[in-house]
Protein backbone atom coordinates (compact mmCIF):
# COMPACT_ATOMS: atom_id res chain seq x y z
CA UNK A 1 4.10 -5.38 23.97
CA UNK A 2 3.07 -8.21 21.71
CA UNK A 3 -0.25 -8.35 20.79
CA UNK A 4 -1.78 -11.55 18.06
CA UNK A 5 -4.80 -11.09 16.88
CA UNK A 6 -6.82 -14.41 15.64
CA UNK A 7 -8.41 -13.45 12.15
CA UNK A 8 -11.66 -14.83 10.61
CA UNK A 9 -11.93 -13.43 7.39
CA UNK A 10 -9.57 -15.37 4.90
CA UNK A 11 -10.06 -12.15 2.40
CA UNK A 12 -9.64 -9.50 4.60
CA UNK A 13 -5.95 -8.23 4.16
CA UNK A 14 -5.89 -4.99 4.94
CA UNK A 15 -5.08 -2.65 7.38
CA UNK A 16 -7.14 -2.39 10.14
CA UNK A 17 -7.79 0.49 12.64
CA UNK A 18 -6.67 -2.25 15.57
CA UNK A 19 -3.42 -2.64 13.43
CA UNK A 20 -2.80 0.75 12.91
CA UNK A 21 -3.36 1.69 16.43
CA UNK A 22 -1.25 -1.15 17.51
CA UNK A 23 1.68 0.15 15.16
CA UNK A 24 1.34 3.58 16.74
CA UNK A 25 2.36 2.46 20.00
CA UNK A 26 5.30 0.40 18.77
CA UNK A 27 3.66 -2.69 19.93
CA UNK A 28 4.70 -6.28 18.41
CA UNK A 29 1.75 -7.41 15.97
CA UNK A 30 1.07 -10.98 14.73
CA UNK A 31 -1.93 -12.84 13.16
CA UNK A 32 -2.94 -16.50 12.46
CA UNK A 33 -5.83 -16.65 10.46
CA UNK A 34 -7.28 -19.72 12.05
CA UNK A 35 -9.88 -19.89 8.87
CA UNK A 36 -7.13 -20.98 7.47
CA UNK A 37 -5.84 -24.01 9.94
CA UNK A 38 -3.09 -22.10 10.46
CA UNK A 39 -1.12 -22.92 13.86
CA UNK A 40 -2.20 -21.31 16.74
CA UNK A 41 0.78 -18.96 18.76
CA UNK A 42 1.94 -20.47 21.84
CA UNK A 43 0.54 -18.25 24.61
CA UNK A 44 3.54 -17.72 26.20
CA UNK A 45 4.70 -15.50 23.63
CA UNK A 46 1.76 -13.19 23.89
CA UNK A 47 0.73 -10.26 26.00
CA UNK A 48 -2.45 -9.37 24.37
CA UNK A 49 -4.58 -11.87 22.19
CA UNK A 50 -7.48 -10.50 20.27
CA UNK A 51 -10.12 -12.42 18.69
CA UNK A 52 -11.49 -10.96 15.98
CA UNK A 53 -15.17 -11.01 14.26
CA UNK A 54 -16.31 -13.34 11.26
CA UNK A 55 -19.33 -14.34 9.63
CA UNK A 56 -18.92 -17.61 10.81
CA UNK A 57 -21.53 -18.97 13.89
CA UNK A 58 -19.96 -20.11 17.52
CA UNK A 59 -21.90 -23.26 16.89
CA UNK A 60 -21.31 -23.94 13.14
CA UNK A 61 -18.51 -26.65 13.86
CA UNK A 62 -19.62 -28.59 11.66
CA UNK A 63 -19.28 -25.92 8.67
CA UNK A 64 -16.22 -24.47 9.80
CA UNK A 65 -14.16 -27.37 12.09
CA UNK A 66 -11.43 -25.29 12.78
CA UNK A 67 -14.11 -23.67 15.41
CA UNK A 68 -13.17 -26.54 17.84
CA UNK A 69 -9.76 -25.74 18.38
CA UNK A 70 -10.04 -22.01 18.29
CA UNK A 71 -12.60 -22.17 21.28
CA UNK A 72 -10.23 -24.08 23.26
CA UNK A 73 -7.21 -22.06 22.64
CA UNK A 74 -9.99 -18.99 24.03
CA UNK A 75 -10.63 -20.86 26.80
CA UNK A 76 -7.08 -21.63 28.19
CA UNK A 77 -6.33 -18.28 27.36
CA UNK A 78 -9.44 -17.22 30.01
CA UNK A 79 -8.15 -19.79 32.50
CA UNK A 80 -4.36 -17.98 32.10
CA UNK A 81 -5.74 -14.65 32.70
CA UNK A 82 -7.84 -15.69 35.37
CA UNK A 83 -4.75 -17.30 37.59
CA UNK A 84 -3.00 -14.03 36.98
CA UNK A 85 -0.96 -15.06 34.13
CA UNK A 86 0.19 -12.78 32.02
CA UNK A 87 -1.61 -13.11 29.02
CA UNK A 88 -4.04 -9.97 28.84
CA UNK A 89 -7.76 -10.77 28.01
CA UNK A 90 -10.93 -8.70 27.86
CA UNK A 91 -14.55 -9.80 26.89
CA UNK A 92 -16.55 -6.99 25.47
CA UNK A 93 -20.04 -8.05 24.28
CA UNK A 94 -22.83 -5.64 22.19
C-alpha cells in the first residue's frame, strides 16, 4: 500500500501518529510538503493520499500561492476516486 501524505507545516518533522501507524502495517509512506513548492506525486503512484492540517486558510491564496495548485491536485484526486479509480480518498470534516 502506498500512502503520500501532503504536509503543511514546513517545521513539523517529526513523527506522527499517521506515520507510525502507517509503518506498522508495512505500508509505503511519502510526503511533499507543498508549503514548500515542492512537486506534487503523480497520482498514479498512490493508493492513499492524505491531506494534512495547517494554519494556513483555504482562501488565503494570496498569502500562501502554492494553495492554487494544491486544491486542484485535491480535486482531480476527488474526480479519480469518484470514477472508481484507484486512488483511495475520504473527506472527514469536524
Amino acid at each position: 500500500m502506498r500512502l503520500h501524505l501532503l504536509e503543511h507545516d514546513p517545521y513539523d518533522f517529526s513523527r506522527t501518529n499517521i506515520t507510525i501507524w502507517a509503518e506498522k502495517r508495512g505500508y509505503e509512506l511519502h510526503q511533499t510538503y507543498i508549503c514548500r513548492n515542492e512537486r506534487l506525486p503523480s497520482l498514479d503512484d498512490q493508493d492513499w493520499l492524505m491531506v494534512m492540517g495547517g494554519s494556513q486558510h483555504v482562501w488565503e491564496e494570496e498569502a500562501h500561492p502554492w494553495l492554487v495548485e494544491e486544491k486542484a491536485f485535491i480535486r482531480k484526486a476527488e474526480r479519480r476516486r469518484c470514477s472508481g479509480r484507484p486512488v483511495r480518498s475520504r473527506r472527514r470534516t469536524g
